[in-house]
N, C-alpha and C. Protein backbone atom coordinates (compact mmCIF):
# COMPACT_ATOMS: atom_id res chain seq x y z
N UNK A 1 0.83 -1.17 0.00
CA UNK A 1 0.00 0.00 0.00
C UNK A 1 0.89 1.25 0.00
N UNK A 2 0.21 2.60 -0.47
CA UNK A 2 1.25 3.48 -0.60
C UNK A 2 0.12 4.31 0.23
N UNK A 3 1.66 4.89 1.29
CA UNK A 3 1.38 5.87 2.34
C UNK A 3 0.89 7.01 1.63
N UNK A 4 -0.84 7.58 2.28
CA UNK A 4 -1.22 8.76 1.53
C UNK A 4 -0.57 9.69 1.55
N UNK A 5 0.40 10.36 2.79
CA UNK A 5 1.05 11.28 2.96
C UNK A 5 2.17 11.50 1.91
N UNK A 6 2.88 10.46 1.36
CA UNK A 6 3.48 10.58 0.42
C UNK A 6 2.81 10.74 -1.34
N UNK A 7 1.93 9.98 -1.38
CA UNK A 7 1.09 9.76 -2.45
C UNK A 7 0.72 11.42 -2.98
N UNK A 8 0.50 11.75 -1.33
CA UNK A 8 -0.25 13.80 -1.65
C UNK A 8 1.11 14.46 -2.42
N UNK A 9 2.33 14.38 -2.00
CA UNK A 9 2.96 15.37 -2.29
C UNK A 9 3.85 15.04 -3.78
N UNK A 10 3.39 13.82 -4.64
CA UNK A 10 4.06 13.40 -6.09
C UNK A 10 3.42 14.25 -6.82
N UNK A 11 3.87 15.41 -7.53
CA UNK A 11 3.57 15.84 -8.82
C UNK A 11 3.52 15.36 -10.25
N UNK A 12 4.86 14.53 -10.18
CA UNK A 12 5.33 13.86 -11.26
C UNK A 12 5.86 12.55 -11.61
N UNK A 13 5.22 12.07 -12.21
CA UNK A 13 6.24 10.29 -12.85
C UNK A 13 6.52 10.31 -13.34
N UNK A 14 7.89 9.66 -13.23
CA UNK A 14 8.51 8.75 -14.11
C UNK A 14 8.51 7.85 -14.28
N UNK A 15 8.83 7.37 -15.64
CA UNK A 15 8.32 5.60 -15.91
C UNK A 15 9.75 5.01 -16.58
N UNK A 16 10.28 3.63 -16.69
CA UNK A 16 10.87 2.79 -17.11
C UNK A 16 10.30 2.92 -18.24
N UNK A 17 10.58 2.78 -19.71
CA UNK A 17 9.90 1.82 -20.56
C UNK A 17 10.43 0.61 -20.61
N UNK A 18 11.87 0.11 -21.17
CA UNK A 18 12.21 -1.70 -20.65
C UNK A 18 11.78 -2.31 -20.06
N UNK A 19 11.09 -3.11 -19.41
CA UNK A 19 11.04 -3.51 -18.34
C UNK A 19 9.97 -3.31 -17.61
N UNK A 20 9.15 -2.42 -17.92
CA UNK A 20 8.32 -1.59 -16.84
C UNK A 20 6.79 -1.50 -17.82
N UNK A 21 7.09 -0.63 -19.03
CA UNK A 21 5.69 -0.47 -20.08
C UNK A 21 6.43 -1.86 -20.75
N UNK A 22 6.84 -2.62 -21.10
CA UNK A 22 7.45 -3.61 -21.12
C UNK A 22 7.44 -4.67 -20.88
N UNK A 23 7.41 -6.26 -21.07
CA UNK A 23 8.00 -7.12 -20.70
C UNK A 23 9.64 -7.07 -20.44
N UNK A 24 10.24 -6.17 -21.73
CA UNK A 24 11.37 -6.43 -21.36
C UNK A 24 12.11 -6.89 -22.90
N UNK A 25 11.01 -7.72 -23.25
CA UNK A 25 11.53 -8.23 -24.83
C UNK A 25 11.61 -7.25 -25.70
N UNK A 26 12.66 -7.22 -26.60
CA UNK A 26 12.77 -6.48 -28.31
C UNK A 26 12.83 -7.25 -29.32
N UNK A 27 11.89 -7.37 -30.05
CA UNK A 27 11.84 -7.62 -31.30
C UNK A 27 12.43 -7.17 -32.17
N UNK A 28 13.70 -7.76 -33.19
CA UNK A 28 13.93 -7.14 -34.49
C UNK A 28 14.11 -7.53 -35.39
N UNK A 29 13.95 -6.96 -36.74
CA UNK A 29 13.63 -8.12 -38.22
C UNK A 29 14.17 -6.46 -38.87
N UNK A 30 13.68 -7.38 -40.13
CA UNK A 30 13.79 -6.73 -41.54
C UNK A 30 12.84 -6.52 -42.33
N UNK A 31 12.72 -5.28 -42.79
CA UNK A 31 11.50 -4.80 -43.19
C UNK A 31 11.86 -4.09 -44.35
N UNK A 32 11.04 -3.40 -45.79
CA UNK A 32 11.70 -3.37 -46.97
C UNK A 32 12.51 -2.04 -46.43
N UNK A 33 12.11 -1.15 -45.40
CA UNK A 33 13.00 -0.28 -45.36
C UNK A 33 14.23 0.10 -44.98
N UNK A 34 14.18 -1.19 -44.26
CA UNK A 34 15.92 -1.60 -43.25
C UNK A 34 15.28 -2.13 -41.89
N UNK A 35 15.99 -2.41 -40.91
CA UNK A 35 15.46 -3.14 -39.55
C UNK A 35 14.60 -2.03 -38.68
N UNK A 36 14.22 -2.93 -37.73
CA UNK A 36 12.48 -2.13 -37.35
C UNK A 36 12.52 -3.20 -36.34
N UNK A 37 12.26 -2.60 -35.22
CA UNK A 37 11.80 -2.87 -33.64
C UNK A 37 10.84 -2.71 -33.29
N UNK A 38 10.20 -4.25 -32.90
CA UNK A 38 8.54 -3.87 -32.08
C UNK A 38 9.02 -4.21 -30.36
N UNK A 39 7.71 -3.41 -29.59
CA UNK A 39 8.06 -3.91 -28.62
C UNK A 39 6.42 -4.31 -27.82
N UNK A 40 6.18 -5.32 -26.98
CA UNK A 40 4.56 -5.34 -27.18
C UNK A 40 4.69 -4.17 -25.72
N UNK A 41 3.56 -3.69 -25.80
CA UNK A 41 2.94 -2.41 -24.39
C UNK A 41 1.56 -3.25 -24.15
N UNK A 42 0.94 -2.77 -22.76
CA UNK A 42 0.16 -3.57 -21.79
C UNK A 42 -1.07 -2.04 -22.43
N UNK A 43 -2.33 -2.43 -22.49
CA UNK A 43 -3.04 -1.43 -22.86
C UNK A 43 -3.71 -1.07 -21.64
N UNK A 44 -3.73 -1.90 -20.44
CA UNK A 44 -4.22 -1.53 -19.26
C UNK A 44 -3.56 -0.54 -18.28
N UNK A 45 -1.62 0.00 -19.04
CA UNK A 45 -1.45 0.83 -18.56
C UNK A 45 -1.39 2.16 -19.28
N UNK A 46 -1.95 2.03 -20.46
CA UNK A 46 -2.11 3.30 -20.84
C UNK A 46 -3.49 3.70 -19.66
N UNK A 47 -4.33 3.14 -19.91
CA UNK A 47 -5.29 3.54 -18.88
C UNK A 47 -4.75 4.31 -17.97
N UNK A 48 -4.23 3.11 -17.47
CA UNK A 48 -3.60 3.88 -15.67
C UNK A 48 -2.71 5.22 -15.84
N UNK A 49 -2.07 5.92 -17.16
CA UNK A 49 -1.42 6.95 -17.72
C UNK A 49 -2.32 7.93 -17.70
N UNK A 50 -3.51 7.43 -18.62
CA UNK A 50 -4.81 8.59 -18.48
C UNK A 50 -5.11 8.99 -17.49
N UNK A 51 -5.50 8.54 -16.65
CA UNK A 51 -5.86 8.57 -15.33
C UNK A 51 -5.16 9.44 -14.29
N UNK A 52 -3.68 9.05 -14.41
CA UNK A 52 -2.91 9.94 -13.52
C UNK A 52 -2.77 11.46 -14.43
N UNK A 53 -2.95 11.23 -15.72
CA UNK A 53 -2.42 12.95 -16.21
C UNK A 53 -4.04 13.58 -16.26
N UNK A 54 -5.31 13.14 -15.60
CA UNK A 54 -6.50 13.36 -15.62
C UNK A 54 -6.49 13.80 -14.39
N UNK A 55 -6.11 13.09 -12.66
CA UNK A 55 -5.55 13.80 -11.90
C UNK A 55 -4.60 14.63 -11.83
N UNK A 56 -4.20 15.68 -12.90
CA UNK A 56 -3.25 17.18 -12.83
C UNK A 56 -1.99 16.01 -12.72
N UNK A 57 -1.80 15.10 -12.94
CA UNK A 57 -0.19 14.61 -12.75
C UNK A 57 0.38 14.87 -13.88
N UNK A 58 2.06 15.03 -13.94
CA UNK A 58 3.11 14.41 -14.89
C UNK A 58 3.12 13.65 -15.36
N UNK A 59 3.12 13.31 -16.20
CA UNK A 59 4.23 11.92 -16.71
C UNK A 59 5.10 11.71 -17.79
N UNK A 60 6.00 11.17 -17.76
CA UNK A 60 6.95 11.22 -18.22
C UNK A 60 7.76 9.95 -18.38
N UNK A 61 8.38 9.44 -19.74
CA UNK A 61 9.43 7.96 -19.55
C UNK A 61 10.46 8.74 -19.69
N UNK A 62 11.48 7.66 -19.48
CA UNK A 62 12.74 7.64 -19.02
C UNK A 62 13.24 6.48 -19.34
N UNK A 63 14.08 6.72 -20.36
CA UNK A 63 14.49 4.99 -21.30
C UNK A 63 15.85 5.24 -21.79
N UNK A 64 16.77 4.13 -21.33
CA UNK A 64 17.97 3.94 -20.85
C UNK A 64 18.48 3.46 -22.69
N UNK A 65 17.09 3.65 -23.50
CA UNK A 65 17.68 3.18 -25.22
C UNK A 65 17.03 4.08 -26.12
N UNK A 66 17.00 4.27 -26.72
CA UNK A 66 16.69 4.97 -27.86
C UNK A 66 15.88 4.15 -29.00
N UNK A 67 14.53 4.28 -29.15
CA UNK A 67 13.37 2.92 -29.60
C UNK A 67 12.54 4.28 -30.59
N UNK A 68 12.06 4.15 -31.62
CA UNK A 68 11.17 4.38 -32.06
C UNK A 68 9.92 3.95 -32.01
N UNK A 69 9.63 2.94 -31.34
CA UNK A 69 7.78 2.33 -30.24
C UNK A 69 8.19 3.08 -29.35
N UNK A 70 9.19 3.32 -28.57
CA UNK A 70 8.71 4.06 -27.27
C UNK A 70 7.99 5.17 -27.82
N UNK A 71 8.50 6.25 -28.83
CA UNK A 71 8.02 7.70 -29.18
C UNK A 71 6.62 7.17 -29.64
N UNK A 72 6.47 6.20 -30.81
CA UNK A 72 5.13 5.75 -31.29
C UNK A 72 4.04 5.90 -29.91
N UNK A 73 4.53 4.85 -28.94
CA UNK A 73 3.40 4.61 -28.01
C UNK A 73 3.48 5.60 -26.59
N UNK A 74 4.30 6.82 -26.79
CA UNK A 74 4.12 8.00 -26.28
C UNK A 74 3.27 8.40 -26.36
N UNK A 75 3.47 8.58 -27.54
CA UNK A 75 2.27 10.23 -28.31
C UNK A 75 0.77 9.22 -28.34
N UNK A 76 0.48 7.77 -28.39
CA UNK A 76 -0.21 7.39 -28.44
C UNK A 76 -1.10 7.77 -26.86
N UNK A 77 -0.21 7.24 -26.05
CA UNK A 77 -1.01 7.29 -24.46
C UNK A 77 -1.06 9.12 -23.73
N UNK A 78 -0.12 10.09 -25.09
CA UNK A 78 0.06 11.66 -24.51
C UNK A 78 1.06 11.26 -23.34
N UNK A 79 1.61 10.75 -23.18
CA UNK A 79 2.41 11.11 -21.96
C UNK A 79 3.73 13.00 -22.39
N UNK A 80 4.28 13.69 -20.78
CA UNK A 80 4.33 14.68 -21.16
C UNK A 80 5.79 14.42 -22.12
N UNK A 81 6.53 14.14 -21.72
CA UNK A 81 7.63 14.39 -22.29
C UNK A 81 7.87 12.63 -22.78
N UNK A 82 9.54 12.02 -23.43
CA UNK A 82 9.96 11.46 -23.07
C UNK A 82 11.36 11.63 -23.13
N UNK A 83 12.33 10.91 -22.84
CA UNK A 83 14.09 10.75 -22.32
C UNK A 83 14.34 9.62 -22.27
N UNK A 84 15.27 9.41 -23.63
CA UNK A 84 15.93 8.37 -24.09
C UNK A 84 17.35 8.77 -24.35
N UNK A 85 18.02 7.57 -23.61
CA UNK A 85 19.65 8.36 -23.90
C UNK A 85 20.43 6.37 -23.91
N UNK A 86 20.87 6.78 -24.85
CA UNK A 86 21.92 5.39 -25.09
C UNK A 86 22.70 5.00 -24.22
N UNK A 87 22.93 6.07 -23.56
CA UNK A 87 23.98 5.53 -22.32
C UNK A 87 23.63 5.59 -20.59
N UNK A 88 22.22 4.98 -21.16
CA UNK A 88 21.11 5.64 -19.41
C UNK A 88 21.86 6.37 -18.42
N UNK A 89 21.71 7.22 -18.58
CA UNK A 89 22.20 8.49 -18.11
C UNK A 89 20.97 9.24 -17.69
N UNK A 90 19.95 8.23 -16.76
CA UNK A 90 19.14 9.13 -16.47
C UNK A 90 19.26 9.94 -15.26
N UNK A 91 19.76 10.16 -14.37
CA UNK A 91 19.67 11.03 -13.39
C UNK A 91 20.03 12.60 -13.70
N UNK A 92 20.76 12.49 -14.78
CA UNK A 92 21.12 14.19 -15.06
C UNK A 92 19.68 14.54 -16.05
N UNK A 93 19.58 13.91 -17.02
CA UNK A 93 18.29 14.20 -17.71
C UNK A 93 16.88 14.33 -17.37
N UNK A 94 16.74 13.57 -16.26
CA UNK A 94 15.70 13.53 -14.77
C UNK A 94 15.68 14.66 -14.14
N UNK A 95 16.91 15.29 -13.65
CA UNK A 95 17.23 16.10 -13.05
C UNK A 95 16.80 17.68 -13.75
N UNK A 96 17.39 17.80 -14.82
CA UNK A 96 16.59 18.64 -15.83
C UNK A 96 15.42 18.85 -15.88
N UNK A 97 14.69 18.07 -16.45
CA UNK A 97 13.56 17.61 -16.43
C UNK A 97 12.69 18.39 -15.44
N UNK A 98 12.75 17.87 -14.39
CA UNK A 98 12.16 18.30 -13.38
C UNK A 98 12.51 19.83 -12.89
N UNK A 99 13.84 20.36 -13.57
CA UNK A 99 14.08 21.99 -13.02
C UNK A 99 13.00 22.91 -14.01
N UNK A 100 12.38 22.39 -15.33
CA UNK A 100 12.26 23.19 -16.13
C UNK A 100 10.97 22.61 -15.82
N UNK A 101 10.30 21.66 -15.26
CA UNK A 101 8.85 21.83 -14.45
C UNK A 101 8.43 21.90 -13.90
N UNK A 102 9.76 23.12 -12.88
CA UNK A 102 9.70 23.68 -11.46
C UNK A 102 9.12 22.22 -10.28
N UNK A 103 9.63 21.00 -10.70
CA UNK A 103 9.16 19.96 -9.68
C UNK A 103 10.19 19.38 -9.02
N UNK A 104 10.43 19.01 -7.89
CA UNK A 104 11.71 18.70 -6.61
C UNK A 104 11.46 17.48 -7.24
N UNK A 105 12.39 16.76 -6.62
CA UNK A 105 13.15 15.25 -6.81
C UNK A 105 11.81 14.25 -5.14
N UNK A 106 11.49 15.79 -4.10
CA UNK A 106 10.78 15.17 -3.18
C UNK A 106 8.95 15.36 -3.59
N UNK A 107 9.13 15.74 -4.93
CA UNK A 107 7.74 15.53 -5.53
C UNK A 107 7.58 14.39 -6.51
N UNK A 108 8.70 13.84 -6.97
CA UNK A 108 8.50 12.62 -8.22
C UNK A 108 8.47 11.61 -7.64
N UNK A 109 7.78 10.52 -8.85
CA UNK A 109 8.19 9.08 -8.50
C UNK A 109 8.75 8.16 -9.04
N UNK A 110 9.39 7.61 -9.45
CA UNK A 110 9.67 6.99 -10.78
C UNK A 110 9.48 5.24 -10.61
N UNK A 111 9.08 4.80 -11.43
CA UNK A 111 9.03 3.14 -11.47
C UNK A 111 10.14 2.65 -12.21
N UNK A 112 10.66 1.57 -11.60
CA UNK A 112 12.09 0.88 -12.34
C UNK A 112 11.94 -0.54 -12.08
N UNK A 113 13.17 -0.83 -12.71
CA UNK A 113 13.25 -2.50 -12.70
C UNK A 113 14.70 -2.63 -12.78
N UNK A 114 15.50 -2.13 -13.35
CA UNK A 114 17.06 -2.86 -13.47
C UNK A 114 17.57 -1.84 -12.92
N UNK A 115 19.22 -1.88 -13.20
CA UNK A 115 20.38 -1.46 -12.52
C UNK A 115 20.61 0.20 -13.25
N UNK A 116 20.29 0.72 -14.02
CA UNK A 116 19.85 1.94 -14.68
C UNK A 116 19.33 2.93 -13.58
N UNK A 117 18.10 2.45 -13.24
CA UNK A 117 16.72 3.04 -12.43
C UNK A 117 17.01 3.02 -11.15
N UNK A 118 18.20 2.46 -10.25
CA UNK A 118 18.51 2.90 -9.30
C UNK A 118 19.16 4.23 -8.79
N UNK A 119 19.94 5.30 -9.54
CA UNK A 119 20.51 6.79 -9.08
C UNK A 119 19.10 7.53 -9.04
N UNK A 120 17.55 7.03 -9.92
CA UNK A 120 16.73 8.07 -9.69
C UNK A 120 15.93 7.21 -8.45
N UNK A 121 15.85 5.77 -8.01
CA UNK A 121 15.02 5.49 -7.36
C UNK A 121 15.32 5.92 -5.58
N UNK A 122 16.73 6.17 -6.18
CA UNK A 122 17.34 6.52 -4.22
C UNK A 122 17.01 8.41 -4.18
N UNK A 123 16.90 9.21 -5.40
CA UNK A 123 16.32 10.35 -4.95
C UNK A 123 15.04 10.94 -4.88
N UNK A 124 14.00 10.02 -5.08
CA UNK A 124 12.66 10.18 -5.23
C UNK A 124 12.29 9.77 -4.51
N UNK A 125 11.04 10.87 -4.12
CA UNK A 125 9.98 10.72 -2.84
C UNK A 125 9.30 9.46 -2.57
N UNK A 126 8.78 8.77 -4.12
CA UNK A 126 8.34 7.76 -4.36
C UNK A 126 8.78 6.32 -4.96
N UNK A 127 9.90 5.74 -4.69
CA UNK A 127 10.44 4.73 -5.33
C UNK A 127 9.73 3.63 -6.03
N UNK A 128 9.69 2.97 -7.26
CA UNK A 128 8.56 2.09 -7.10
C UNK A 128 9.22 1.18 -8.03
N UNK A 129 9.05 0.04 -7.83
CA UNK A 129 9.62 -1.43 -8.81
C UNK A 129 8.35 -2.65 -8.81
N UNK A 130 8.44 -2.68 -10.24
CA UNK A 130 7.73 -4.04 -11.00
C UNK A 130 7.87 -5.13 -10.51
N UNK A 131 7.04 -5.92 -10.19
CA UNK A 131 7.28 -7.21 -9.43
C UNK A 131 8.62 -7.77 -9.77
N UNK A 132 9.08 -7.67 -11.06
CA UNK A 132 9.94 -8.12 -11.87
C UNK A 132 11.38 -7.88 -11.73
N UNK A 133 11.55 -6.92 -11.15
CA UNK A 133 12.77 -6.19 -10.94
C UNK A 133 13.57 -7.06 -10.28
N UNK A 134 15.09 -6.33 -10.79
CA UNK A 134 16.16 -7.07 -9.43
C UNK A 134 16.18 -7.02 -8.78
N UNK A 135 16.50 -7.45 -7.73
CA UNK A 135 17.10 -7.55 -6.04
C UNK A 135 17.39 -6.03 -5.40
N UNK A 136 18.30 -5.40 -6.15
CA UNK A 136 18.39 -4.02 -5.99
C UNK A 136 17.39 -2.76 -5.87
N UNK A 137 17.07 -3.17 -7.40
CA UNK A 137 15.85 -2.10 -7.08
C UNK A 137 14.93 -1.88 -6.27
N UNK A 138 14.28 -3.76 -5.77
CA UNK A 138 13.15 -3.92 -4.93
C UNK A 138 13.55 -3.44 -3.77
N UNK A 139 14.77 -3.33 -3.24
CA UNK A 139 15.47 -3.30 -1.87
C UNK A 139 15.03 -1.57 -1.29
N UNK A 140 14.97 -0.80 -2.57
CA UNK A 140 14.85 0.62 -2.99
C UNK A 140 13.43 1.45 -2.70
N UNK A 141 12.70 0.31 -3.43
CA UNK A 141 11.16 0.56 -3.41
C UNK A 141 10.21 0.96 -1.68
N UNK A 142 9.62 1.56 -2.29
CA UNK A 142 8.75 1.97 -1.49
C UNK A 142 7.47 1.29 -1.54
N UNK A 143 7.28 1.14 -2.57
CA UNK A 143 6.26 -0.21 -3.15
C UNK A 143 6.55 -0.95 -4.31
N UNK A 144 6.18 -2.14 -4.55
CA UNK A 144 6.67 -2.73 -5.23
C UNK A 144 4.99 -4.13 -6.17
N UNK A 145 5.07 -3.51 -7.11
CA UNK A 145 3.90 -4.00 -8.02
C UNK A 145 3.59 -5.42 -7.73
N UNK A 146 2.57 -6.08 -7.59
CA UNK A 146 2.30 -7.84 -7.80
C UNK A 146 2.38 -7.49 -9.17
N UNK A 147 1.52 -7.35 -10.27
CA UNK A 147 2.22 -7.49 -11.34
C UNK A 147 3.41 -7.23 -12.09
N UNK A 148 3.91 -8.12 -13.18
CA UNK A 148 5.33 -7.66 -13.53
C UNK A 148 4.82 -6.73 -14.66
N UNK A 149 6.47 -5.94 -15.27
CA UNK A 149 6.60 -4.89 -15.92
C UNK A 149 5.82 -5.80 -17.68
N UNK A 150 5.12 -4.80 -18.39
CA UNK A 150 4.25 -4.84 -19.36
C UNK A 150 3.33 -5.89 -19.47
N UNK A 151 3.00 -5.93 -17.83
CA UNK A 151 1.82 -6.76 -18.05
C UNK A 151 0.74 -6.21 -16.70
N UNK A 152 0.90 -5.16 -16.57
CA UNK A 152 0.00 -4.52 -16.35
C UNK A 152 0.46 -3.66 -15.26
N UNK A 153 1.51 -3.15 -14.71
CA UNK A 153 2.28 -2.84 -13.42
C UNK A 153 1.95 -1.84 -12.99
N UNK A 154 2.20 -1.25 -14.63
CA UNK A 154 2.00 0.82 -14.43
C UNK A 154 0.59 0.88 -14.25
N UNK A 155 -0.43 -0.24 -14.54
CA UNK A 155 -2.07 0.00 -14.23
C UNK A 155 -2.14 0.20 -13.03
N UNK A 156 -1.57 -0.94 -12.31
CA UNK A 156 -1.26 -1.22 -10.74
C UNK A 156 -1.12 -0.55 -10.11
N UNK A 157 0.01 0.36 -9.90
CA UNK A 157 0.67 1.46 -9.49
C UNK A 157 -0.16 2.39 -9.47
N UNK A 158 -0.93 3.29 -10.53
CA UNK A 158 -1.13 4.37 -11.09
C UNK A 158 -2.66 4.19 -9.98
N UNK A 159 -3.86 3.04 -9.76
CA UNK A 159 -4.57 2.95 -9.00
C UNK A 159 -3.83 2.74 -7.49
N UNK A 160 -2.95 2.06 -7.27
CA UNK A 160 -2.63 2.31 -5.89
C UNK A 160 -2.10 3.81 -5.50
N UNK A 161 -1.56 4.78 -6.24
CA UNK A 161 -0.97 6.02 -6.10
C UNK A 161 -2.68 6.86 -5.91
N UNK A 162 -3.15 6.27 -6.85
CA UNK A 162 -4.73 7.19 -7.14
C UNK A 162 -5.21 7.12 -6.05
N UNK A 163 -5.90 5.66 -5.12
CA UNK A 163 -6.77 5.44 -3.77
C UNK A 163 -5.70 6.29 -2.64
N UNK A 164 -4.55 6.28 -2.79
CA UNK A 164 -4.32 6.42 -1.40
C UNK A 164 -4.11 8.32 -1.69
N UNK A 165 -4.51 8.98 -2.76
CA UNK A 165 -4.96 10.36 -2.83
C UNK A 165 -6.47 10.80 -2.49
N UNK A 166 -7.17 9.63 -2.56
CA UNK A 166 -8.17 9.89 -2.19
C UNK A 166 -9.01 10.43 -4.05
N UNK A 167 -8.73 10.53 -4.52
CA UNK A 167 -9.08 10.39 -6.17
C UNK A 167 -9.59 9.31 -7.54
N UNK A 168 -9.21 8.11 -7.02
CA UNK A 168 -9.89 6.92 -7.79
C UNK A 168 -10.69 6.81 -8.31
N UNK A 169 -11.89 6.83 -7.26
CA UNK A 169 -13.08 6.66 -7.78
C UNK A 169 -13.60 7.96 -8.51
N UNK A 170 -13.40 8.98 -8.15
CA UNK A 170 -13.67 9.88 -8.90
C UNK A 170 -13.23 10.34 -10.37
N UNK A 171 -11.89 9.76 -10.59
CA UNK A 171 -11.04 9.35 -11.80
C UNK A 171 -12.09 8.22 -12.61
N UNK A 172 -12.76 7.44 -12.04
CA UNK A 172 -12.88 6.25 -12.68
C UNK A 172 -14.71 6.56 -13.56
N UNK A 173 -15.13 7.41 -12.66
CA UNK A 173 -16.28 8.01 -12.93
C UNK A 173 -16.12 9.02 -14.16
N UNK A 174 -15.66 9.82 -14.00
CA UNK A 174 -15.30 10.62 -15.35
C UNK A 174 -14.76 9.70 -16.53
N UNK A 175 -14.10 9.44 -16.45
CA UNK A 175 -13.67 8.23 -17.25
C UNK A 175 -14.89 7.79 -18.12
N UNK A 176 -15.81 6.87 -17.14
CA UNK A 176 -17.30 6.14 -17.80
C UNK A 176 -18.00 7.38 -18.36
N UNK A 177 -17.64 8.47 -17.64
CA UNK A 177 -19.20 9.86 -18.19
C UNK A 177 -18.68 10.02 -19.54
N UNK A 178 -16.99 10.15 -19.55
CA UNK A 178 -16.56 10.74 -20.99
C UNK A 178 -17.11 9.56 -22.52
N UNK A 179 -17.05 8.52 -21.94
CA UNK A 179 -17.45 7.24 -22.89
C UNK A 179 -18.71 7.14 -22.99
N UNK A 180 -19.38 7.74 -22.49
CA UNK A 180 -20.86 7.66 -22.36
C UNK A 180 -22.18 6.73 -21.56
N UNK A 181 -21.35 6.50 -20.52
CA UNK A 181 -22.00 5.67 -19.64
C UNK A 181 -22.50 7.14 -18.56
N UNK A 182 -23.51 6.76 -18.32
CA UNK A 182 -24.84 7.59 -17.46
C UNK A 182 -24.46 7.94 -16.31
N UNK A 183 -24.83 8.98 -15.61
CA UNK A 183 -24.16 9.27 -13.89
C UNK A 183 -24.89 8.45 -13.07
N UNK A 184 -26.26 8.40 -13.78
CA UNK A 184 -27.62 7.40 -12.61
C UNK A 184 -28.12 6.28 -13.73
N UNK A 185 -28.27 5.21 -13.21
CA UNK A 185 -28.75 4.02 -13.72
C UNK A 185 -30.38 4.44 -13.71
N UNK A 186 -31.01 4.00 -14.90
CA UNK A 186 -32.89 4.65 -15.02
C UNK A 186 -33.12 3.35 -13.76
N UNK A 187 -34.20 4.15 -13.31
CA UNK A 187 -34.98 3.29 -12.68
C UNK A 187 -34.63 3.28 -11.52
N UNK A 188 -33.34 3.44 -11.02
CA UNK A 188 -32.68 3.62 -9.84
C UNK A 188 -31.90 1.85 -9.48
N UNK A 189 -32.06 0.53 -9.94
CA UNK A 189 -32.02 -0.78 -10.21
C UNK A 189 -30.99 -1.07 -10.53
N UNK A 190 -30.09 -1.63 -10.07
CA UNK A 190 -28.94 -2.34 -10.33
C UNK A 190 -29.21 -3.53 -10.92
């Protein structure tokens, strides 16, 4: 469970993609235009993405490779930014990041899984690792997902961060109104 007191004061996430929106696997072949990388994504955490940038949150990945699906399935789920660097080098680019969206290191959270995601998981308010993760990271965590990374983690997370704001259900309601499901059932009848 994640302590509400902490839960109140995250402005911003960060996310893994490897590992995390992820199984972890890369696909690569040949295609008539030259080689081409798929990677599969969990559609239950785009949800959980909506949701948190529907509660006024950040979000943001943070990917230790340089993928053309990550940018694809960015812009797909809107997340705000992303940061991809070949030589995961995320703590300085994190660090950035967060100066130019006036947000502290004791307002983020970031989710990880490998040996990368540990320099941001020891300065964030909110540490968080995929069931999946190493030994290290979990050691780090502040919570730590039953599900593993791209199979549904960031859904996981994104509702446990949501209830213990006290916001969930109210997230989950807008949600149904925007799709067109009714505020009152006719008849009053379940």
């Amino acid at each position: 469970m994640i302590d509400a007191s902490v839960a109140g004061r995250v402005r911003l996430i960060g996310l893994d993609v490897d590992g995390v929106l992820t199984d972890g696997a890369v696909y690569v072949g040949m295609a008539p235009g030259g080689p081409i990388e798929v990677k599969r994504f969990d559609i239950q955490d785009g949800i959980g993405i909506r949701l948190l940038r529907a509660a006024g949150l950040r979000v943001v990945l943070v990917s230790g490779r340089v993928s053309e699906a990550t940018i694809i399935r960015a812009e797909d789920i809107g997340v705000d930014e992303v940061i991809q660097d070949d030589m995961a080098r995320k703590l300085s680019a994190f660090a950035e990041l967060l100066e130019r969206f006036e947000v502290r290191m004791e307002e983020a959270a970031f989710v990880g899984d490998d040996l990368p995601d540990i320099p941001l998981l020891r300065r964030v308010v909110l540490p968080v690792a995929v069931e999946n993760a190493v030994a290290e990271v979990k050691a780090l965590a502040r919570y730590i997902t039953t599900a593993p990374g791209g199979h549904g983690a960031v859904r996981e997370f994104a509702e446990q961060l949501l209830r213990a704001r006290g916001q969930w259900d109210g997230l989950v309601q807008q949600y149904l109104v925007e799709r067109g499901e009714p505020t009152e059932r006719a008849g009053g009848a379940e």
